[in-house]
C-alpha atoms as a PDB file:
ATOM      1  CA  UNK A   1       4.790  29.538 -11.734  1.00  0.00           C
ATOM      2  CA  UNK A   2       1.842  29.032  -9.668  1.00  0.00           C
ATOM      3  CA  UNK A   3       2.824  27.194  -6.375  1.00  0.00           C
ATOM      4  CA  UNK A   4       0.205  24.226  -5.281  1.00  0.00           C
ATOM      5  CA  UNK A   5      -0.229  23.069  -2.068  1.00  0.00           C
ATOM      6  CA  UNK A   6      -0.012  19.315  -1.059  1.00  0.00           C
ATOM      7  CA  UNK A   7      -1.612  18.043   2.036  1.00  0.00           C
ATOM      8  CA  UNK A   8      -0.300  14.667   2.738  1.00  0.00           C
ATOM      9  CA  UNK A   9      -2.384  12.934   6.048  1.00  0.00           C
ATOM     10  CA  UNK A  10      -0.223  10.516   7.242  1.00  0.00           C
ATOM     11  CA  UNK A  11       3.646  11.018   7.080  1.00  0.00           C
ATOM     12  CA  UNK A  12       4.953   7.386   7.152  1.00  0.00           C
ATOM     13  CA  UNK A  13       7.239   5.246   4.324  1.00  0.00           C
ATOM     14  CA  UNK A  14       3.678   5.901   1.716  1.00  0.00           C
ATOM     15  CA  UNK A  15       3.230   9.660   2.389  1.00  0.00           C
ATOM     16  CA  UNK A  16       7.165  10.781   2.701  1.00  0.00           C
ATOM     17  CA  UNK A  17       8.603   9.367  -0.057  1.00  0.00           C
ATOM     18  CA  UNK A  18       5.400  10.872  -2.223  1.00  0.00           C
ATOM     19  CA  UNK A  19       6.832  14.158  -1.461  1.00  0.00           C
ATOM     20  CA  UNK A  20      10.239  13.551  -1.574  1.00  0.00           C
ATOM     21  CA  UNK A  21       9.609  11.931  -5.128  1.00  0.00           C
ATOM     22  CA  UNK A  22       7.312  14.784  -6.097  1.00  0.00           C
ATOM     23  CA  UNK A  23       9.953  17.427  -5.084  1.00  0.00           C
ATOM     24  CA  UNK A  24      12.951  15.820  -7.074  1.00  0.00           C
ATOM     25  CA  UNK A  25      10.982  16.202  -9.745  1.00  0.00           C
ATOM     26  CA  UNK A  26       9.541  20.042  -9.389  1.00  0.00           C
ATOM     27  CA  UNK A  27       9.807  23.046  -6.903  1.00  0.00           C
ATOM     28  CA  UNK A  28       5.994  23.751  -7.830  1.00  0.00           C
ATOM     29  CA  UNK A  29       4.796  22.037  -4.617  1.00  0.00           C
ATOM     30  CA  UNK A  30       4.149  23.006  -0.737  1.00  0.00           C
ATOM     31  CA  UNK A  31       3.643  20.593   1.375  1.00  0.00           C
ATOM     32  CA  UNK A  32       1.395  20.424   4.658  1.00  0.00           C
ATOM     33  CA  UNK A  33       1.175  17.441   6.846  1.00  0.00           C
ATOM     34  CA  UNK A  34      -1.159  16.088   9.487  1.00  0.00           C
ATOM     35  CA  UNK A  35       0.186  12.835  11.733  1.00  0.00           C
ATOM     36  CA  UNK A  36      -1.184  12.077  15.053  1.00  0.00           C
ATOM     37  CA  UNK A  37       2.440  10.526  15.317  1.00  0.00           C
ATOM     38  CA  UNK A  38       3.955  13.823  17.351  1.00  0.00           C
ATOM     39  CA  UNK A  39       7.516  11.837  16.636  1.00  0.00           C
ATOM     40  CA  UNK A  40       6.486  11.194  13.116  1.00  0.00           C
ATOM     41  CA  UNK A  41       5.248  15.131  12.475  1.00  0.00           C
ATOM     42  CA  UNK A  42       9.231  16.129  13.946  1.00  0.00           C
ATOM     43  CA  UNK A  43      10.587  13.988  11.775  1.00  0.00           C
ATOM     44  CA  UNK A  44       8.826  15.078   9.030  1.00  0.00           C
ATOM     45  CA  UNK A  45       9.570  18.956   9.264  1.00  0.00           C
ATOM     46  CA  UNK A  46      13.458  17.887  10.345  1.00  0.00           C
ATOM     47  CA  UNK A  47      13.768  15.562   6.933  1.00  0.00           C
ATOM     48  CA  UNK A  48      12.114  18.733   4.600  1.00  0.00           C
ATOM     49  CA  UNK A  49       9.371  16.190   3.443  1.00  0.00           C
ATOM     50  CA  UNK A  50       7.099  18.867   4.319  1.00  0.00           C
ATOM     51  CA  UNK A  51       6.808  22.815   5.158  1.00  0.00           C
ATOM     52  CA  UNK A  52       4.163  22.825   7.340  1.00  0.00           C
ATOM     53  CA  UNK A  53       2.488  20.841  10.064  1.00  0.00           C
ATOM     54  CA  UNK A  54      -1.178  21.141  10.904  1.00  0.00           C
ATOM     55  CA  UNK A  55      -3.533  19.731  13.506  1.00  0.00           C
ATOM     56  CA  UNK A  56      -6.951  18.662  11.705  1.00  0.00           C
ATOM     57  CA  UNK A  57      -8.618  17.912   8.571  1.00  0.00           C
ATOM     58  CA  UNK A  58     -10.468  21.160   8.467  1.00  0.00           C
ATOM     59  CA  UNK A  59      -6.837  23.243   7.783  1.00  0.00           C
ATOM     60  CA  UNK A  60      -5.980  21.037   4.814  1.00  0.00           C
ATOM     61  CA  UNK A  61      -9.361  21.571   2.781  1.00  0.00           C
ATOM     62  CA  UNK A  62      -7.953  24.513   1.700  1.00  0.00           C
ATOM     63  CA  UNK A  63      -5.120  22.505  -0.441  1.00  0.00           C
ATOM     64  CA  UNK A  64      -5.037  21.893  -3.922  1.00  0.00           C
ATOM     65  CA  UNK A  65      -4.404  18.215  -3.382  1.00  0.00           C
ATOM     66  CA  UNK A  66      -5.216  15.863  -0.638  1.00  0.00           C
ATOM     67  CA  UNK A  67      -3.279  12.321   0.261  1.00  0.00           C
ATOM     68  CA  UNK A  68      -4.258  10.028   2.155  1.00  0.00           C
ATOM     69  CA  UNK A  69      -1.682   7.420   3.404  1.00  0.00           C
ATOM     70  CA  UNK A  70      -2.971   6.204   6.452  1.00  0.00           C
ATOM     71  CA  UNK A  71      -4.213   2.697   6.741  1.00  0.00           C
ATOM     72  CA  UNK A  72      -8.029   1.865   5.191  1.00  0.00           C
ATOM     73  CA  UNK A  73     -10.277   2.279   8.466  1.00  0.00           C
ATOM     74  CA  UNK A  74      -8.456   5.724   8.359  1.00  0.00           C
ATOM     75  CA  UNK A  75      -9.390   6.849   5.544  1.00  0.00           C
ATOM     76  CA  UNK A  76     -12.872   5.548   5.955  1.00  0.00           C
ATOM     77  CA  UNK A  77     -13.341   7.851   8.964  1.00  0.00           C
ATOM     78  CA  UNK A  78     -11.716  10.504   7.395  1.00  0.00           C
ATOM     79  CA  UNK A  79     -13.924  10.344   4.365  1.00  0.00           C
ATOM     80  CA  UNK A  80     -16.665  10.787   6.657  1.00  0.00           C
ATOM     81  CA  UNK A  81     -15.438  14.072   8.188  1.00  0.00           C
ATOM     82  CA  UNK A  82     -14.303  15.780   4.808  1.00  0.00           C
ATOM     83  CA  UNK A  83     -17.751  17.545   4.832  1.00  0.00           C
ATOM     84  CA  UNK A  84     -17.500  20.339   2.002  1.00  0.00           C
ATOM     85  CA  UNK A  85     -14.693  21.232  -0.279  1.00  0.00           C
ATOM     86  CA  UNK A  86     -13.760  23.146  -3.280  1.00  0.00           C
ATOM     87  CA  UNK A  87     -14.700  21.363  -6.459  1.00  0.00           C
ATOM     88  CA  UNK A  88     -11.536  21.666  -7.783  1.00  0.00           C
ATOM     89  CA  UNK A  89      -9.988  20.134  -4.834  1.00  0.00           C
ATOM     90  CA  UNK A  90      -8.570  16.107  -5.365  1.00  0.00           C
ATOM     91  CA  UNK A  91      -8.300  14.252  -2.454  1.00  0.00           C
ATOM     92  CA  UNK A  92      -6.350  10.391  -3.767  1.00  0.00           C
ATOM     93  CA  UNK A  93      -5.859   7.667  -1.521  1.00  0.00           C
ATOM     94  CA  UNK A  94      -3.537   5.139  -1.189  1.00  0.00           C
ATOM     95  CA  UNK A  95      -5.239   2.079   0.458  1.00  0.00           C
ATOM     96  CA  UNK A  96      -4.351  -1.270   0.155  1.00  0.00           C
ATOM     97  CA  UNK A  97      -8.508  -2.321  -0.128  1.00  0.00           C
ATOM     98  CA  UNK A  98     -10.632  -0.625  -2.577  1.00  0.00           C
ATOM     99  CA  UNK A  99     -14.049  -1.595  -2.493  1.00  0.00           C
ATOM    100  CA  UNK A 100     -15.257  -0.124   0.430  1.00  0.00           C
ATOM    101  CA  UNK A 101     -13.454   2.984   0.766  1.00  0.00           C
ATOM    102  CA  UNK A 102     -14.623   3.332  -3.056  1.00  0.00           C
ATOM    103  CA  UNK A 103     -18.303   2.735  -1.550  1.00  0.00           C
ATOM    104  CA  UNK A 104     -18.141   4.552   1.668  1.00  0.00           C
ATOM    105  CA  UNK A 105     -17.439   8.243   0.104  1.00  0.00           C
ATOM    106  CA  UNK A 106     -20.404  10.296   0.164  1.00  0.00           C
ATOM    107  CA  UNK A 107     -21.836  10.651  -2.882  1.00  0.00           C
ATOM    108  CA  UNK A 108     -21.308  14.643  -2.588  1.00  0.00           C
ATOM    109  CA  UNK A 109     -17.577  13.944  -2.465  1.00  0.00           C
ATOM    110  CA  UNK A 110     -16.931  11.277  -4.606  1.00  0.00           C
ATOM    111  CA  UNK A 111     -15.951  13.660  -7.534  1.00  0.00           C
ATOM    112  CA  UNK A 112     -13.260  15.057  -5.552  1.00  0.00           C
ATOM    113  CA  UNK A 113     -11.874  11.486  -4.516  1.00  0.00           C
ATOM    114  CA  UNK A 114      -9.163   9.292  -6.924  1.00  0.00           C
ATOM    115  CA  UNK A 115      -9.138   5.687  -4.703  1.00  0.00           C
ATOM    116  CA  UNK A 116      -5.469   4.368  -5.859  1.00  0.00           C
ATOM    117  CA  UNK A 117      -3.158   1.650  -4.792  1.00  0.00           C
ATOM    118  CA  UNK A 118       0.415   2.119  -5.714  1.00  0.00           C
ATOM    119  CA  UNK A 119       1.777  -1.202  -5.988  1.00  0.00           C
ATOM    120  CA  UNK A 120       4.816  -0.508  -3.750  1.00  0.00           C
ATOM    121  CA  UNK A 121       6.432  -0.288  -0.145  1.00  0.00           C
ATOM    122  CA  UNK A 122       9.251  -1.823   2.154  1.00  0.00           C
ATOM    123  CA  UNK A 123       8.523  -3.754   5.727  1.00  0.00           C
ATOM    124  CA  UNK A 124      10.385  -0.101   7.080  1.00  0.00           C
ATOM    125  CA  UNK A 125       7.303   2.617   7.936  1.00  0.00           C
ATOM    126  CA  UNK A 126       7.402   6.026   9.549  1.00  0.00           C
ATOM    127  CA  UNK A 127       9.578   9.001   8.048  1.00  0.00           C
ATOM    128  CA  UNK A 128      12.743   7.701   8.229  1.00  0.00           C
ATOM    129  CA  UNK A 129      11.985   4.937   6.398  1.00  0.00           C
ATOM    130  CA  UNK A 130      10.581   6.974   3.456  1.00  0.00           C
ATOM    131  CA  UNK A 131      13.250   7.712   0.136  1.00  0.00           C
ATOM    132  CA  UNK A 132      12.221   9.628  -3.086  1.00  0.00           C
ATOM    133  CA  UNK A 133      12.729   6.776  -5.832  1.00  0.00           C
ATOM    134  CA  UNK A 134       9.899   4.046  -3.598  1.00  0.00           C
ATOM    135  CA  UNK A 135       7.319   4.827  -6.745  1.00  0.00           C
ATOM    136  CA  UNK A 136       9.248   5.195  -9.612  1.00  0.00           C
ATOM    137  CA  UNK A 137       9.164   2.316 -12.443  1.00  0.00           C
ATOM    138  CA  UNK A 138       5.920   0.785 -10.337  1.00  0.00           C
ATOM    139  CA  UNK A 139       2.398   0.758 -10.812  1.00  0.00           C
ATOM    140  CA  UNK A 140      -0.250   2.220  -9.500  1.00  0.00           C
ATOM    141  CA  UNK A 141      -3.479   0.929  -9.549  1.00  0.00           C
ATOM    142  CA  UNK A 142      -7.054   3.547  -9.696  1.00  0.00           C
ATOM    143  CA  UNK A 143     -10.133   2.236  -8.905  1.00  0.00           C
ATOM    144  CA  UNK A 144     -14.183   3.303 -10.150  1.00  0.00           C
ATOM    145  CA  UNK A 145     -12.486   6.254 -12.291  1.00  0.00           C
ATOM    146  CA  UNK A 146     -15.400   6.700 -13.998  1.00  0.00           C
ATOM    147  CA  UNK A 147     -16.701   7.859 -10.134  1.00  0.00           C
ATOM    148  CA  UNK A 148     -13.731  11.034 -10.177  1.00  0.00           C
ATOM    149  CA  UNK A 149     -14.211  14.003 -11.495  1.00  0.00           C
ATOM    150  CA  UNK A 150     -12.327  14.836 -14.996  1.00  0.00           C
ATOM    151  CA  UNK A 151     -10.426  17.762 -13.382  1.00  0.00           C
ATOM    152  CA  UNK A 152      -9.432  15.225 -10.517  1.00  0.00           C
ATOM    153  CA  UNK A 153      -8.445  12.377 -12.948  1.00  0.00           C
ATOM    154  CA  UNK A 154      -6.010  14.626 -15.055  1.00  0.00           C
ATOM    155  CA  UNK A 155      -4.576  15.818 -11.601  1.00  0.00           C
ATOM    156  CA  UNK A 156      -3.657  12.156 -10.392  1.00  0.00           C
ATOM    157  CA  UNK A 157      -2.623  10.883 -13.418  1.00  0.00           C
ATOM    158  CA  UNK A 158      -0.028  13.523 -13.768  1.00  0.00           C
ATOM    159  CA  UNK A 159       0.645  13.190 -10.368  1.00  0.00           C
ATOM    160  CA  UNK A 160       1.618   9.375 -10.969  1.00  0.00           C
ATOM    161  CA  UNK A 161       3.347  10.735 -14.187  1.00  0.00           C
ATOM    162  CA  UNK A 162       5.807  12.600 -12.218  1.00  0.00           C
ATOM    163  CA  UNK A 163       6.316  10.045  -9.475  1.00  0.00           C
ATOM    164  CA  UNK A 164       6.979   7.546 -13.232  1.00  0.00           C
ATOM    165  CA  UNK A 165       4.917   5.436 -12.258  1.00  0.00           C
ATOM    166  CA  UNK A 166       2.590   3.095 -14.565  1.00  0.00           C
ATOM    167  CA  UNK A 167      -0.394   3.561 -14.099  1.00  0.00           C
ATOM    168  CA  UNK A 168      -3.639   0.626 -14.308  1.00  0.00           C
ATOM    169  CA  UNK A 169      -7.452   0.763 -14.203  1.00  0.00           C
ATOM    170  CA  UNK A 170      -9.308  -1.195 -12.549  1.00  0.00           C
ATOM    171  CA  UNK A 171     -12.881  -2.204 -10.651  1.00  0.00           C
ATOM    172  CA  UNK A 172     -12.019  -1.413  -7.082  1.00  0.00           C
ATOM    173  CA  UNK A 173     -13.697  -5.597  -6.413  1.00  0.00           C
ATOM    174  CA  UNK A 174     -12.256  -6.606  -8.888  1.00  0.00           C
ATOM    175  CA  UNK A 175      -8.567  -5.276  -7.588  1.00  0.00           C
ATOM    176  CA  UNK A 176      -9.498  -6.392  -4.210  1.00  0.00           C
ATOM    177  CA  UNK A 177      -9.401  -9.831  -4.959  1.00  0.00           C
ATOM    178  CA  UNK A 178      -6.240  -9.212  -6.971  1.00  0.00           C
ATOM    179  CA  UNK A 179      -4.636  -7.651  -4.268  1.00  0.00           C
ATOM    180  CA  UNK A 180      -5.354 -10.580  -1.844  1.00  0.00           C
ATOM    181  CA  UNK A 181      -3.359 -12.960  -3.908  1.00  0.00           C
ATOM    182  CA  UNK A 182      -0.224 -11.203  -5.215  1.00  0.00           C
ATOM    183  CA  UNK A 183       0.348  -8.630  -2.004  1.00  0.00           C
ATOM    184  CA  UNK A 184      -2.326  -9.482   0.948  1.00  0.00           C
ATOM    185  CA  UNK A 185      -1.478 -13.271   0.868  1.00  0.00           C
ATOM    186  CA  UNK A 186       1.961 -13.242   0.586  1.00  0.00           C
ATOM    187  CA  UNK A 187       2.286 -10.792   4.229  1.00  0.00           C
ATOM    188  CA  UNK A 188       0.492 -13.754   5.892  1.00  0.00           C
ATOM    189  CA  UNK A 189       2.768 -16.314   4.532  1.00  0.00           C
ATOM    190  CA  UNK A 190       6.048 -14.370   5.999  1.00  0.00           C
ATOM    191  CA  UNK A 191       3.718 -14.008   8.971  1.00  0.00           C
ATOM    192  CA  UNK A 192       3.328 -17.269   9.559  1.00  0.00           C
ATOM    193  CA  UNK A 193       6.473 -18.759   8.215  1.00  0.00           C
ATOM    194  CA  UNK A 194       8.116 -16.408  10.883  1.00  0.00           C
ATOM    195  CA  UNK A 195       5.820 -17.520  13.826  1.00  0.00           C
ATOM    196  CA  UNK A 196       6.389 -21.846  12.540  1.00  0.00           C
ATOM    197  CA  UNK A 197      10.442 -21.139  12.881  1.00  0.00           C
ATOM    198  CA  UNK A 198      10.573 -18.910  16.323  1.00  0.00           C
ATOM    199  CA  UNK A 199       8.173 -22.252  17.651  1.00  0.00           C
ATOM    200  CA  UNK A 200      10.673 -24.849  16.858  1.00  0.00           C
ATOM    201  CA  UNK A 201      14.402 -23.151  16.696  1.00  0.00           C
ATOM    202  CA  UNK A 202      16.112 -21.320  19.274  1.00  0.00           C
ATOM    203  CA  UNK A 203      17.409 -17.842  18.200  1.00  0.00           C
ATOM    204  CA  UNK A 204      20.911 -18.943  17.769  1.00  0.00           C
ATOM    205  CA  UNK A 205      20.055 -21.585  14.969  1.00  0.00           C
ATOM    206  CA  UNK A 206      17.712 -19.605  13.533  1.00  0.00           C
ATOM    207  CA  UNK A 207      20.893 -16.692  13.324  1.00  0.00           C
ATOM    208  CA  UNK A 208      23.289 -19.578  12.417  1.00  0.00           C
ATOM    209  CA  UNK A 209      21.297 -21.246   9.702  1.00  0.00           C
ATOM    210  CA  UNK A 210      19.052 -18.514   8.118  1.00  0.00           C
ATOM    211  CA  UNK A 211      20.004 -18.230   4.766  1.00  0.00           C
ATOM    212  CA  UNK A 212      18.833 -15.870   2.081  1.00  0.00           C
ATOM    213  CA  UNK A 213      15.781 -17.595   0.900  1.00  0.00           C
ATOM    214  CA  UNK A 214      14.424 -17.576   4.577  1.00  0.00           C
ATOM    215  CA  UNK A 215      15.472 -14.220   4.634  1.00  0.00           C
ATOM    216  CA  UNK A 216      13.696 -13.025   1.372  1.00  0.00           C
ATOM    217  CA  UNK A 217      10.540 -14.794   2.419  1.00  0.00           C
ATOM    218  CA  UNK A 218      10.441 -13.501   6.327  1.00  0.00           C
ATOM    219  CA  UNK A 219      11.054  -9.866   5.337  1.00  0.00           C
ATOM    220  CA  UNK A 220       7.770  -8.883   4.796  1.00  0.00           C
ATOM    221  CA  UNK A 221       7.000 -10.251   8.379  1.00  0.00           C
ATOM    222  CA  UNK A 222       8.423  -6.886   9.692  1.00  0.00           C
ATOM    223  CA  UNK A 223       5.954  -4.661   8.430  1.00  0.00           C
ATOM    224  CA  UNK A 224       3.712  -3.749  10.948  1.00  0.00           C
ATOM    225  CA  UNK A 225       0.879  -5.369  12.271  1.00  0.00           C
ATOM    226  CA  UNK A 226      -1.745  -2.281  13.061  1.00  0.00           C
ATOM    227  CA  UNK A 227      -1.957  -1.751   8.940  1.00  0.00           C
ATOM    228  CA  UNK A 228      -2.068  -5.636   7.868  1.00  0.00           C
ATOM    229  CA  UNK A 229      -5.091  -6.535  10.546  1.00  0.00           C
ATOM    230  CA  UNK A 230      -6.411  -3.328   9.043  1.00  0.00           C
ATOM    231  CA  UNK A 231      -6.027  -4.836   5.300  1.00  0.00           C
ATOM    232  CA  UNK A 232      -6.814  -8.446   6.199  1.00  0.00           C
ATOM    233  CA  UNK A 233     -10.021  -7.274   8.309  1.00  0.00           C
ATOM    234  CA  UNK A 234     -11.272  -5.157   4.843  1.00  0.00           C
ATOM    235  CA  UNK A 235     -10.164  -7.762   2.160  1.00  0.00           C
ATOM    236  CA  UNK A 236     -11.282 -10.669   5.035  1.00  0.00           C
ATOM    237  CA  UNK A 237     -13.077 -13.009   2.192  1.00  0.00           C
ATOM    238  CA  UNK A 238     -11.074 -12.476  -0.667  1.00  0.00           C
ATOM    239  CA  UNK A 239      -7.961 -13.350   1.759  1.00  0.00           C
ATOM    240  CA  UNK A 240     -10.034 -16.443   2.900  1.00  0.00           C
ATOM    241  CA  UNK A 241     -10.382 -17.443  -0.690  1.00  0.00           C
ATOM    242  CA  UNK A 242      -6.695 -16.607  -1.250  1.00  0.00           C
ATOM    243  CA  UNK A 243      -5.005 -18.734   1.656  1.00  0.00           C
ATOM    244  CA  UNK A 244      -7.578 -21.736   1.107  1.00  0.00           C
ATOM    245  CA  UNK A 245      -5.524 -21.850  -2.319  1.00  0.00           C
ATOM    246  CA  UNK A 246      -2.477 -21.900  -0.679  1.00  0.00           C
ATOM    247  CA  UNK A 247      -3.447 -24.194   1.272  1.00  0.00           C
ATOM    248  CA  UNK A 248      -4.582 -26.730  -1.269  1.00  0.00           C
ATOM    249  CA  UNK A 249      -1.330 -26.662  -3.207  1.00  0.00           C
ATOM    250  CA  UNK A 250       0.984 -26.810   0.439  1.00  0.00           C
ATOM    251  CA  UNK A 251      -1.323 -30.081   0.316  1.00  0.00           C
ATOM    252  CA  UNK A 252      -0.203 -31.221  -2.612  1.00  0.00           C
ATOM    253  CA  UNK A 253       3.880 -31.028  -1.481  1.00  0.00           C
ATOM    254  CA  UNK A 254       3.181 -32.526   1.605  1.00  0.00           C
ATOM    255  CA  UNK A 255       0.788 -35.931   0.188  1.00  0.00           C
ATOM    256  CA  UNK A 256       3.910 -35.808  -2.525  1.00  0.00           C
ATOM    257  CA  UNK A 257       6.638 -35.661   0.055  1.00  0.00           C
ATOM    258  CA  UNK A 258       4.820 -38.152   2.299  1.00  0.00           C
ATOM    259  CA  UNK A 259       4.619 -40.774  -0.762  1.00  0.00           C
ATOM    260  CA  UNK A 260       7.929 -40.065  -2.189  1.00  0.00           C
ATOM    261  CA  UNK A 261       6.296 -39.039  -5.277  1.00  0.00           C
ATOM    262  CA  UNK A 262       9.538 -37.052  -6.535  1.00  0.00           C
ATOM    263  CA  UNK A 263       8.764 -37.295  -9.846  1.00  0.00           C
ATOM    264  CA  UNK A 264       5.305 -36.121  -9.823  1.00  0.00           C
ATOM    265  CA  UNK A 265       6.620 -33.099  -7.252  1.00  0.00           C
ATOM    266  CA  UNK A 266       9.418 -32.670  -9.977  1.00  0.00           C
ATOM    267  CA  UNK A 267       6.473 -31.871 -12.619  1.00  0.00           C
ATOM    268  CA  UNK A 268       4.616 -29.444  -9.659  1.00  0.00           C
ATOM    269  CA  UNK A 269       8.086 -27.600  -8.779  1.00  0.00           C
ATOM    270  CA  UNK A 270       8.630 -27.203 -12.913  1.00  0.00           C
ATOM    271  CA  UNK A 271       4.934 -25.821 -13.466  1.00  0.00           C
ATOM    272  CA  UNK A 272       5.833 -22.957 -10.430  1.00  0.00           C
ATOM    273  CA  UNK A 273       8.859 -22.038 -12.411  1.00  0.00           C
ATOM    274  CA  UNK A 274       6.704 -20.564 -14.563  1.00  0.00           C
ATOM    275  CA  UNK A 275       6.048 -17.529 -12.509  1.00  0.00           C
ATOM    276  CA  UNK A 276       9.388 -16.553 -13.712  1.00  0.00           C
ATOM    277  CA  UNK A 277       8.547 -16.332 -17.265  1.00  0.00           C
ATOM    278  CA  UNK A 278       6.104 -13.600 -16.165  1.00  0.00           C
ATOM    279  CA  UNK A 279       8.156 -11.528 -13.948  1.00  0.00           C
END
């Protein structure tokens, strides 16, 4: 059995539990990592989620695969500095934007490239944080396919099929303004739910009183703040559009609260129940 090499560029939650998935599934892989994290690249090597640690793009072009699970400006720049590399060579990455990583690969590289967005994570990041089951049962979301290479396509998708994930096509604009409304817009609203509570309670009502709903909605507050300005700064007008909805229906509960309209906010609480029909 041949062995392929892995190079995963970033060695976080995204990039550690890839390999640790990937090797509970097959021995067929060799992983190489690049972090600029010199804690994170320790880690790494300590935890087995990869054999080998390198120090720049250049001694990774030599893999068979390339990921890329740093945050979007990242792999931007990084797109940027690939330069030449062997046709058969797939390079997927996992940012949370599409549309302009999709349109900032050069066109000489855009073969090699699979843009993807697993649909996945925890508000936990760096190695320690990643486990081997964080993809399994959830989709994954390619962008522009008809832009990769067939040899690359085939490699992703089974890839993804090994990880058991689902796996969805879509435009990479089109998934952009998805994204803002089910995953982007949601990390705001923990943000600033989090931010309206530590203004008006002290910490020992706040740890007296917080319940599991408050709990459940703050968690995603955690995650850290360097990679969602990074995904709010690229998806900056569909979030726009995203929280002006938001804020139209908060609108709504407050005029009904205000007017003791508790029928009519009955009907509006009713029609949200829906969601759970779909999940």
């Amino acid at each position: 059995m041949q062995i392929e090499t892995i190079g995963i560029v970033g060695l976080g939650l995204m990039g550690g539990s890839l390999s640790l998935g990937l090797q509970q599934y097959s021995n067929r892989f060799r992983f190489i990592g690049l972090d600029h994290n010199p804690k994170h690249t320790q880690e790494a090597l300590e935890l087995g989620i990869v054999d080998e640690i390198v120090e720049t793009l250049e001694d990774l072009k030599e893999c068979d695969i390339i990921i890329l699970t740093v945050p979007v400006d990242g792999i931007i720049a990084l797109s940027q500095e690939f330069g030449v590399v062997n046709p058969m060579c797939t390079i997927i990455d996992f940012g949370s934007t599409k549309a302009k990583i999709s349109n900032a690969i050069p066109a000489t590289l855009r073969p090699n490239f699979v843009t993807a967005h697993p649909m996945t994570g925890t508000e936990k990041f760096g190695p320690l944080a990643a486990f081997a089951t964080l993809y399994q049962n959830k989709v994954v979301v390619v962008c522009d396919i008809q832009m990769s290479g067939s040899h690359q396509q085939s490699i992703a998708k089974t890839l993804f099929e090994m990880l058991e994930m689902r796996v969805i096509y879509m435009d990479a604009f089109e998934h952009d303004r998805h994204a803002a409304y089910i995953s982007h817009m949601p990390h705001a609203l923990s943000y600033a739910l989090a931010n309206a509570v530590m203004k008006q309670e002290d910490v020992q009502s706040i740890l007296a009183l917080a319940g599991g709903g408050f709990r459940d909605m703050s968690r995603i507050a955690k995650s850290s703040p360097h990679m969602w300005e990074d995904i709010f700064r690229q998806n900056r007008t569909n979030m726009i559009e995203a929280i002006e909805s938001f804020e139209q229906e908060l609108k709504k509960c407050r005029i009904m609260v205000e007017n003791q309209e508790w029928e009519k906010l009955n009907l509006w609480m009713q029609e949200a129940n829906r969601l759970h029909d779909i999940l």
